[in-house]
N, C-alpha and C. Protein backbone atom coordinates (compact mmCIF):
# COMPACT_ATOMS: atom_id res chain seq x y z
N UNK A 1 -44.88 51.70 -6.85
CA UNK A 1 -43.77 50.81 -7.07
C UNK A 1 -44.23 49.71 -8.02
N UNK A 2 -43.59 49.45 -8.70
CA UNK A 2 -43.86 48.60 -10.18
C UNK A 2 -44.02 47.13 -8.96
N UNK A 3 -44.61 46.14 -10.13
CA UNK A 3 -44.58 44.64 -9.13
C UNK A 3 -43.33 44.00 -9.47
N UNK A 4 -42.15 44.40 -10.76
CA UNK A 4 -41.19 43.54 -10.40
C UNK A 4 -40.44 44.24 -9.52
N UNK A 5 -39.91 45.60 -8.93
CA UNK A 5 -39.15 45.72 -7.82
C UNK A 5 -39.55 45.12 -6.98
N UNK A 6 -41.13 44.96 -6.48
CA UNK A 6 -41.31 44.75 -4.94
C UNK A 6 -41.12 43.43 -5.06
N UNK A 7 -41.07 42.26 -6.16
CA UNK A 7 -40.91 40.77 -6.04
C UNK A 7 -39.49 40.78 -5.65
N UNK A 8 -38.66 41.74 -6.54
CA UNK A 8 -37.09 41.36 -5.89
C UNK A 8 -37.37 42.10 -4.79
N UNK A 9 -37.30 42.84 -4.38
CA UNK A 9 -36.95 43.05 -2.47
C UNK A 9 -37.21 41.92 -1.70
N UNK A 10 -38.38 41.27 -2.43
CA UNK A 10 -38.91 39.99 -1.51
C UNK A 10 -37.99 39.03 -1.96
N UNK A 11 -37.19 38.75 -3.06
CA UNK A 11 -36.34 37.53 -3.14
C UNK A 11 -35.00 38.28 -2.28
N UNK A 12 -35.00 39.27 -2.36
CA UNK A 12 -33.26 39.34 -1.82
C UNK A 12 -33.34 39.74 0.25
N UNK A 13 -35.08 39.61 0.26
CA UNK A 13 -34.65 39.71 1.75
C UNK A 13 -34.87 38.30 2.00
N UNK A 14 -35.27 37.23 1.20
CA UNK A 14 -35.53 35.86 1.88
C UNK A 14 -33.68 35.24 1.53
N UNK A 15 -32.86 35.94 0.55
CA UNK A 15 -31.96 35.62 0.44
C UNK A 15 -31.28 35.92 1.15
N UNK A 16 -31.27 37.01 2.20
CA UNK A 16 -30.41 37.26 3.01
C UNK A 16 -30.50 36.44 4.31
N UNK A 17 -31.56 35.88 4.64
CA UNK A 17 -31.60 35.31 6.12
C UNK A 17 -30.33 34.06 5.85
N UNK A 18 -29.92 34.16 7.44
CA UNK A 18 -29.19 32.70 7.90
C UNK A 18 -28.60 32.87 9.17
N UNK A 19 -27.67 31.73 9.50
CA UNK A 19 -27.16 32.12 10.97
C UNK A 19 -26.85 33.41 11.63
N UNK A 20 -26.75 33.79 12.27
CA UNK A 20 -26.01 34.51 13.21
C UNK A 20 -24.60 34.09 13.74
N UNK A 21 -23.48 34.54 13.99
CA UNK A 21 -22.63 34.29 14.28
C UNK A 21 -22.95 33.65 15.96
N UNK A 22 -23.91 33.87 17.12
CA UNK A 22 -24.10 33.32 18.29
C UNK A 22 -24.75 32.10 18.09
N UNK A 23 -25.27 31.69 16.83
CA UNK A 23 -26.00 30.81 16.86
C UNK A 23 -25.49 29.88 16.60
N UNK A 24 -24.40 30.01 15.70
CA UNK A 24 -24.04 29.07 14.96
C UNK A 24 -22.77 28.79 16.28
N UNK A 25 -22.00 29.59 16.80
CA UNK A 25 -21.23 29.23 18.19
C UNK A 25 -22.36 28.23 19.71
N UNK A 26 -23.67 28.62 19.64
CA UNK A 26 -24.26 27.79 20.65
C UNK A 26 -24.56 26.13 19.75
N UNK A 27 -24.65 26.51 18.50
CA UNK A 27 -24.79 24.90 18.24
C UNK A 27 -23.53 24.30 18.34
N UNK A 28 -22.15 24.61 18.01
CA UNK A 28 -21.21 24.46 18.15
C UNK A 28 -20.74 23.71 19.23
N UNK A 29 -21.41 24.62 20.22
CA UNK A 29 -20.63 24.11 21.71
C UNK A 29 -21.96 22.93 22.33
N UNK A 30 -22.98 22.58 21.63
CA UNK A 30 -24.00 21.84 21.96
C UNK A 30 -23.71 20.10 21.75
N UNK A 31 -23.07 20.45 20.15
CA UNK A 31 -22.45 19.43 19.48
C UNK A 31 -21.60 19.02 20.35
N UNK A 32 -20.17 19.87 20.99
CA UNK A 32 -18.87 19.51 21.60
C UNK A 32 -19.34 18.56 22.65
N UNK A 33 -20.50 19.52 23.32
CA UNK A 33 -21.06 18.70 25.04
C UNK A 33 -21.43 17.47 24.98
N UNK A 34 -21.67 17.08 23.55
CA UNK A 34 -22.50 15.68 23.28
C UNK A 34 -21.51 14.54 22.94
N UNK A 35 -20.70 15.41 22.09
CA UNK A 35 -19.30 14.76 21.42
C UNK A 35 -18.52 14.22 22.94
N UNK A 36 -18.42 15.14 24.02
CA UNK A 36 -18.04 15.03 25.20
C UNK A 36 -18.64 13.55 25.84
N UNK A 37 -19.70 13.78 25.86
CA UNK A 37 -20.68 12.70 26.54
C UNK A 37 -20.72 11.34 26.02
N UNK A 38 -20.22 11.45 24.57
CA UNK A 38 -20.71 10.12 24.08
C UNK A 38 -18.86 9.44 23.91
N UNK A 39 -17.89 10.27 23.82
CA UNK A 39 -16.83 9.17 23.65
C UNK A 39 -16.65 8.27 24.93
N UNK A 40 -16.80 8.37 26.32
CA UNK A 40 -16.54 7.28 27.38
C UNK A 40 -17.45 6.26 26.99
N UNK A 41 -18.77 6.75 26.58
CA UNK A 41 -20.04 5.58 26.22
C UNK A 41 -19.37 4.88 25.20
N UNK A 42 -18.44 5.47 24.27
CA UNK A 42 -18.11 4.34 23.11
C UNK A 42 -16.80 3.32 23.73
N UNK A 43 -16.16 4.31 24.17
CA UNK A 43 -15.19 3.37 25.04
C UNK A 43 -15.42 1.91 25.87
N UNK A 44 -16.27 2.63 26.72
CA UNK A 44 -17.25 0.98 27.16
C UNK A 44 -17.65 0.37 26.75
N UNK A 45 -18.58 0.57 25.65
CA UNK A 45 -19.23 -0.30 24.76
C UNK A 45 -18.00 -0.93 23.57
N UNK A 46 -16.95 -0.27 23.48
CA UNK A 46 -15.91 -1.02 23.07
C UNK A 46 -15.42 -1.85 23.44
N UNK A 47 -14.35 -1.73 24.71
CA UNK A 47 -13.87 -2.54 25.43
C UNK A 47 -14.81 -3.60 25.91
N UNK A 48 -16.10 -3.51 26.25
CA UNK A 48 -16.88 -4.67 26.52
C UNK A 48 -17.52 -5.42 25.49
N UNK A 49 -16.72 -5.36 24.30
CA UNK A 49 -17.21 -5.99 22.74
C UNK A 49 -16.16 -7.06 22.66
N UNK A 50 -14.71 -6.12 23.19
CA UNK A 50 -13.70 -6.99 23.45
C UNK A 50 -13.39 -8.08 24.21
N UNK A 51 -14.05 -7.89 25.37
CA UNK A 51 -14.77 -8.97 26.87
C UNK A 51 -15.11 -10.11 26.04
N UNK A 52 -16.41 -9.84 25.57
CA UNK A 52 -17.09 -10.66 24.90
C UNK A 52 -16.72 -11.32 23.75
N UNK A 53 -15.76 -11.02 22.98
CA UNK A 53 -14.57 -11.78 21.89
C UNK A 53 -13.61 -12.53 22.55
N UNK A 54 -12.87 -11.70 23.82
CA UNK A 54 -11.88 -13.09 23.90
C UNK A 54 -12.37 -14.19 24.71
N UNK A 55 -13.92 -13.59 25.44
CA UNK A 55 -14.48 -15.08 26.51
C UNK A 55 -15.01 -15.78 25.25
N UNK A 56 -15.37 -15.64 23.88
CA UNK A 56 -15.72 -16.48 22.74
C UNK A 56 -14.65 -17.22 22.36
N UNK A 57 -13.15 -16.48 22.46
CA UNK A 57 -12.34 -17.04 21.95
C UNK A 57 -11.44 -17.89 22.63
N UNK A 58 -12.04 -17.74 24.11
CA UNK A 58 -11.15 -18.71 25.20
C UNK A 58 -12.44 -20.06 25.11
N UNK A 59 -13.65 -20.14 25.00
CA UNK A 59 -13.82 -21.51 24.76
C UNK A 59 -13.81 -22.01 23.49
N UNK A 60 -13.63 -20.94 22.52
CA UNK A 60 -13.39 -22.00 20.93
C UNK A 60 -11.82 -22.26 21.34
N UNK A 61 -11.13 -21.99 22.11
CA UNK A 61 -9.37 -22.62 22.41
C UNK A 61 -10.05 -23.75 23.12
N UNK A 62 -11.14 -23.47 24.47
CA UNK A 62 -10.95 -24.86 25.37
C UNK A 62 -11.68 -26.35 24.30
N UNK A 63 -12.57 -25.75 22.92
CA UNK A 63 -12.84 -26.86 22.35
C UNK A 63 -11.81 -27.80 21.55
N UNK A 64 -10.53 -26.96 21.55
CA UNK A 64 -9.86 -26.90 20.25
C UNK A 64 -8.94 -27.99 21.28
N UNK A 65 -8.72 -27.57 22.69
CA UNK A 65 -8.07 -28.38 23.78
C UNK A 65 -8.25 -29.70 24.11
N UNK A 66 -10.17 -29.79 24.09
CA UNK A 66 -10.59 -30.46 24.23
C UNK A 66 -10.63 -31.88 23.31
N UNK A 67 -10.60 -31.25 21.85
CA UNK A 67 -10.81 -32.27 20.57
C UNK A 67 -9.36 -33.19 20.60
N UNK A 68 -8.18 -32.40 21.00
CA UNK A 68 -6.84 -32.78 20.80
C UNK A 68 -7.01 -33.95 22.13
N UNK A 69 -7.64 -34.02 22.90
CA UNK A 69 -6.84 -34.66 24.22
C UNK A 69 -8.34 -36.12 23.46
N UNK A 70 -9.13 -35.63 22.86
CA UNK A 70 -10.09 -36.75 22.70
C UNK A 70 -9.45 -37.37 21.37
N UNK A 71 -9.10 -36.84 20.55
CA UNK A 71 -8.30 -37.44 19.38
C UNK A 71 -7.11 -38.08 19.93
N UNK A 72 -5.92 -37.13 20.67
CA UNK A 72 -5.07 -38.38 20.64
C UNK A 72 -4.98 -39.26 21.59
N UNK A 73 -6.27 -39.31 23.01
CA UNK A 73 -6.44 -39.97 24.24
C UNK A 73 -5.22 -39.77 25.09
N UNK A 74 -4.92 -38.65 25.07
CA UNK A 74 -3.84 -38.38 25.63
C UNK A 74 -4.19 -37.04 26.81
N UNK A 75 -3.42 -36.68 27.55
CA UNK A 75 -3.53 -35.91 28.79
C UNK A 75 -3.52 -34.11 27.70
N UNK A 76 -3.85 -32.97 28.60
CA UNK A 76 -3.65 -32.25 27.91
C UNK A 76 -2.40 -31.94 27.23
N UNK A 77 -2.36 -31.14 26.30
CA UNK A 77 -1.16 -30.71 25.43
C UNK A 77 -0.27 -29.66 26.47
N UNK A 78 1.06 -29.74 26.33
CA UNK A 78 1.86 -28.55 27.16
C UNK A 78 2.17 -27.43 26.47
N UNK A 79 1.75 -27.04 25.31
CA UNK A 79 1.77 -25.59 24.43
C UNK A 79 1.13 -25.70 23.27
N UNK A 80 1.00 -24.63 22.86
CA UNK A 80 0.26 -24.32 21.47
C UNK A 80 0.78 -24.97 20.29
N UNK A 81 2.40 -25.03 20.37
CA UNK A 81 2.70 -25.74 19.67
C UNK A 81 2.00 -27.21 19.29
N UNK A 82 1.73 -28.11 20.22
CA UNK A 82 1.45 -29.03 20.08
C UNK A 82 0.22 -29.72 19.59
N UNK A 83 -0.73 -28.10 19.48
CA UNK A 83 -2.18 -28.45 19.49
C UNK A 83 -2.23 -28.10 17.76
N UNK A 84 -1.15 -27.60 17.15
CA UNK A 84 -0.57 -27.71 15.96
C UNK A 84 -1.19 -25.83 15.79
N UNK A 85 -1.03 -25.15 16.42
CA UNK A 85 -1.79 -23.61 16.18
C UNK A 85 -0.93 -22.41 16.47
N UNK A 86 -0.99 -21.73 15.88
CA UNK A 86 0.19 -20.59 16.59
C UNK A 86 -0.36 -20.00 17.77
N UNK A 87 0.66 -19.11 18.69
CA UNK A 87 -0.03 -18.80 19.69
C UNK A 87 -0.92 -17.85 19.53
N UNK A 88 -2.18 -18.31 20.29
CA UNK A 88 -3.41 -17.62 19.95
C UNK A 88 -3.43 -16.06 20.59
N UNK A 89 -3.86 -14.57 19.72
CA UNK A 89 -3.95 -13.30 20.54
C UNK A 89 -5.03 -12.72 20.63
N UNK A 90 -5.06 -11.94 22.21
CA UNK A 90 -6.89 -11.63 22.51
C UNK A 90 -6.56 -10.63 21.75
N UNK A 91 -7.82 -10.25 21.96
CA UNK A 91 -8.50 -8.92 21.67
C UNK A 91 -7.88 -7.78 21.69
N UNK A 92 -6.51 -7.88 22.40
CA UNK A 92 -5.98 -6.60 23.15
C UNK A 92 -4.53 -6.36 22.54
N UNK A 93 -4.47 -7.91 21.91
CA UNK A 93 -3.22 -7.95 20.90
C UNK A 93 -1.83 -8.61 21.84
N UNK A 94 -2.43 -9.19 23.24
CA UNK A 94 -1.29 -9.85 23.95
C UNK A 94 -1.78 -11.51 24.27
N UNK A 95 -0.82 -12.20 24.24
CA UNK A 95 -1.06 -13.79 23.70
C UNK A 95 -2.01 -14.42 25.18
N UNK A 96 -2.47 -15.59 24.62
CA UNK A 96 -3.47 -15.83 25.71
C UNK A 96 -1.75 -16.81 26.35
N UNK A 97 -2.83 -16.61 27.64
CA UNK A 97 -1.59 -17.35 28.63
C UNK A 97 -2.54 -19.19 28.82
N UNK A 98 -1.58 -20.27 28.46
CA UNK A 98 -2.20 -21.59 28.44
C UNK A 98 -0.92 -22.43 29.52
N UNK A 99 -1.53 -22.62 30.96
CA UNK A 99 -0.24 -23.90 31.33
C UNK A 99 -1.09 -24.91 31.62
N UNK A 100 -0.51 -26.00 31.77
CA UNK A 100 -0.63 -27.42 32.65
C UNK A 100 -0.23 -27.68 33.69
N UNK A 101 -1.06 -28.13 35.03
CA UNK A 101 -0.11 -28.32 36.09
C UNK A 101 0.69 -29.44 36.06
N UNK A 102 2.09 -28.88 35.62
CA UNK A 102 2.69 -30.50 36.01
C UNK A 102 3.39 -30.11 37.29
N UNK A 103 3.60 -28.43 37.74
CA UNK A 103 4.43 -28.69 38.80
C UNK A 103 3.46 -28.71 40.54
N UNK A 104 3.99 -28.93 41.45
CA UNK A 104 3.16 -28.86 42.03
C UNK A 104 3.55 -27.77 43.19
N UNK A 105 4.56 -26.89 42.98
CA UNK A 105 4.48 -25.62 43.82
C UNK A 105 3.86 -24.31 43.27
N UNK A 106 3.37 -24.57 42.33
CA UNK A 106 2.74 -23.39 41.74
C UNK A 106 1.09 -23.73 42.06
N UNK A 107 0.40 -22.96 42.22
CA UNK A 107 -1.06 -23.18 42.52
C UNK A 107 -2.08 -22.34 40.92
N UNK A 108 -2.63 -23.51 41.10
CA UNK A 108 -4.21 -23.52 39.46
C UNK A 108 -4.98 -23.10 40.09
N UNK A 109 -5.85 -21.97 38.90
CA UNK A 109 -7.37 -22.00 39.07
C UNK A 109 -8.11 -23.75 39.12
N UNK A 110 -7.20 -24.42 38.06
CA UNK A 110 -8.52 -25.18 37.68
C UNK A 110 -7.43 -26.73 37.73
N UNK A 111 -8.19 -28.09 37.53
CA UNK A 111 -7.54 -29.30 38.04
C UNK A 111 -7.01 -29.54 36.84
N UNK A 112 -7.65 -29.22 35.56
CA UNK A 112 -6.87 -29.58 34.28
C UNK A 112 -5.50 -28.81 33.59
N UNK A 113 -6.25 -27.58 33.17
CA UNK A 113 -5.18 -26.70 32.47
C UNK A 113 -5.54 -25.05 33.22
N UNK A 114 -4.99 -24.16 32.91
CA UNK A 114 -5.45 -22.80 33.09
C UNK A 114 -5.64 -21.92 31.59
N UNK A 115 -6.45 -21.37 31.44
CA UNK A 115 -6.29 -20.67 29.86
C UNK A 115 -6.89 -19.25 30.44
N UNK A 116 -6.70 -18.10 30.16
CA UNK A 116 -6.79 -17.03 30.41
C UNK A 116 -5.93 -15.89 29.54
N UNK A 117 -6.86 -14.57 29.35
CA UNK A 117 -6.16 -13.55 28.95
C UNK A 117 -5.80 -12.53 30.21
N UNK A 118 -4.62 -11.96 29.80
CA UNK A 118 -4.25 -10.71 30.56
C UNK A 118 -5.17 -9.64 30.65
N UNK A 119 -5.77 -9.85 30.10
CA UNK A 119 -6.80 -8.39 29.81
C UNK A 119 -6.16 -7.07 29.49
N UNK A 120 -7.12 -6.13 28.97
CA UNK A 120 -6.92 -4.71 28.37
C UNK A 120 -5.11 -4.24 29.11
N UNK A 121 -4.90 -4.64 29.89
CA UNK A 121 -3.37 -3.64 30.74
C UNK A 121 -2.60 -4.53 30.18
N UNK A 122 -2.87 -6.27 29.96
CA UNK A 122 -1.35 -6.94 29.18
C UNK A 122 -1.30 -7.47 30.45
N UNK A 123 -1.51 -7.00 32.19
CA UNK A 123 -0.47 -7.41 33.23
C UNK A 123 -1.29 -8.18 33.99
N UNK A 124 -0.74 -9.07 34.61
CA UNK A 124 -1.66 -10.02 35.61
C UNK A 124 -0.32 -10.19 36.57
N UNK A 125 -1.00 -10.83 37.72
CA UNK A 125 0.05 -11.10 38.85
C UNK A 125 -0.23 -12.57 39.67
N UNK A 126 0.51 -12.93 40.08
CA UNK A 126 0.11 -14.81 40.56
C UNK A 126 -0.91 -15.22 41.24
N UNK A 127 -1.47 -13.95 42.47
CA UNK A 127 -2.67 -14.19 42.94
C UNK A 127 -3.75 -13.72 41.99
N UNK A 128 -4.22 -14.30 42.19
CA UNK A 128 -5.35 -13.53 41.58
C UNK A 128 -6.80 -12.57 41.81
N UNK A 129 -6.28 -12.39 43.16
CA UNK A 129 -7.06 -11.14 43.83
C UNK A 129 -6.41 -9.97 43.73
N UNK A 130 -5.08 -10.46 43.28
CA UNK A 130 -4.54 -8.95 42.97
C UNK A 130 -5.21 -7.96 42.22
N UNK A 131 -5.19 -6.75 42.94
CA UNK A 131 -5.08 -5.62 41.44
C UNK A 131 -4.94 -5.71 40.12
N UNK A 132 -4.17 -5.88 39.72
CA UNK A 132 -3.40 -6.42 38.54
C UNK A 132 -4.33 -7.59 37.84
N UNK A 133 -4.61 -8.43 38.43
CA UNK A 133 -5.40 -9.73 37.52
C UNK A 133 -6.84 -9.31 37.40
N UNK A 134 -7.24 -8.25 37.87
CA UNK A 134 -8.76 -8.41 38.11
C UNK A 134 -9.63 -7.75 36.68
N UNK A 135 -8.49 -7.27 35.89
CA UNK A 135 -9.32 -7.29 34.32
C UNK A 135 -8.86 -8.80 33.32
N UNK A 136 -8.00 -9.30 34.18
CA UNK A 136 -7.99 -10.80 33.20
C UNK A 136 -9.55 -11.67 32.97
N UNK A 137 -9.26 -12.09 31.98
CA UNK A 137 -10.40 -13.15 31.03
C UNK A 137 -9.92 -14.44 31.88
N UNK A 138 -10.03 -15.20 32.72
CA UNK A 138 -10.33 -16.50 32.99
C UNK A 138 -11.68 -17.60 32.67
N UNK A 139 -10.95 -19.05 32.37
CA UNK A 139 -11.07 -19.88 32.54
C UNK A 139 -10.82 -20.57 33.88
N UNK A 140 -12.13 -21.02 34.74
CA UNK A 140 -11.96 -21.14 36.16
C UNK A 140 -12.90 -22.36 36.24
N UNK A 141 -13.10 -23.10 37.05
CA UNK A 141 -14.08 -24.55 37.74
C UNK A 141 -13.98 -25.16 36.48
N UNK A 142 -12.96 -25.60 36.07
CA UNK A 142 -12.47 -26.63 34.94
C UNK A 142 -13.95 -26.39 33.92
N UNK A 143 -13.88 -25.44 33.62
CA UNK A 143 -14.43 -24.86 32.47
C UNK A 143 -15.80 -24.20 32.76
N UNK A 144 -15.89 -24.16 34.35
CA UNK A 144 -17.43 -23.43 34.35
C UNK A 144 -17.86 -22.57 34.29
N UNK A 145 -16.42 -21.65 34.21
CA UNK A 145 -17.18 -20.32 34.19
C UNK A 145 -15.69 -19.34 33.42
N UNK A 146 -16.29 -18.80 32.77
CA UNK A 146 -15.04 -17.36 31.74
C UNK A 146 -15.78 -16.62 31.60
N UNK A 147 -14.98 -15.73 32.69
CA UNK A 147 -15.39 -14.04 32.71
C UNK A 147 -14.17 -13.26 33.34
N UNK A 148 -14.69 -11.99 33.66
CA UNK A 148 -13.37 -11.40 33.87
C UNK A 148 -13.17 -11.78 36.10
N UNK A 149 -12.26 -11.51 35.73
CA UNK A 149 -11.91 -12.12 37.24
C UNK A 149 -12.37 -11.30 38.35
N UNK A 150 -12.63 -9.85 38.14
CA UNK A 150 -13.27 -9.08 39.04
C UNK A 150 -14.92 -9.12 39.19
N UNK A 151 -15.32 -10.29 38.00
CA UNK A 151 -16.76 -11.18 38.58
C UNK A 151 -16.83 -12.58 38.92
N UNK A 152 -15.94 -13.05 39.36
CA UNK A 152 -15.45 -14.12 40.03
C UNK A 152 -15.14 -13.86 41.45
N UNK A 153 -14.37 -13.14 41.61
CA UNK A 153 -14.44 -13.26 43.32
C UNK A 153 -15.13 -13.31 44.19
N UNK A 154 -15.64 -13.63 45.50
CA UNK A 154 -16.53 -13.52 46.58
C UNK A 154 -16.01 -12.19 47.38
């Protein structure tokens, strides 16, 4: 056999190798299992990026609260309006909730104002052991502590 046939047999059998049709289906489904595994991990690590933005963004509001009541020596403000800002939105795209107690049948977290988000569902409910409130962002012990309310309770 001459030496250029036997060089091509040797290029066209290294040209022929590659997947297998099982092989290329087990990497396939290796990928999926992982793809599987890792979207809840991004989910969490999402939503808890979001945690951590609107508890940033509920004390740059309580500074913003704070500067207004030291500028005009006045008691807190009764809306957003007044603090000259539009109403401020978390993370989740639903408006932060801001009152003052002026009335006194309604019951506060806190002696000054309340500032809090609804959290990821939008829904909160008046207690706040409820179901419902326990992914809200609070502002609680007149500013000592913002986190979500299901690490607040005893």
């Amino acid at each position: 056999m001459p030496a250029s046939t036997t060089r091509k047999l040797a290029l066209h059998s290294l040209g022929d190798r590659g997947f297998t049709l099982i092989e290329l289906i087990v990497v396939t489904a290796i990928l999926g299992v992982l793809a599987l595994l890792a979207f809840p991990a991004y989910d969490q690590i999402k939503n808890k990026a979001r945690e951590v933005t609107c508890m940033t963004e509920i004390r740059d509001l309580e500074r913003i609260i704070s500067a207004y009541v030291i500028d005009k020596g006045a008691i807190n403000p009764g809306n957003w309006v007044q603090l000259g800002i539009a109403t401020p939105v978390d993370p989740w795209g639903h408006a932060y909730e801001y009152k003052v107690p002026f009335r006194k049948d309604v019951t506060f977290i806190n002696g000054d104002y309340d500032l809090y988000s609804n959290g990821a569902d939008g829904v909160s409910a008046q207690d706040i052991d409820d179901a419902n409130s326990l992914d809200d962002l609070v502002r609680s012990g007149d500013g000592g502590f913002v986190g979500l309310v299901s690490n607040m309770l005893f």
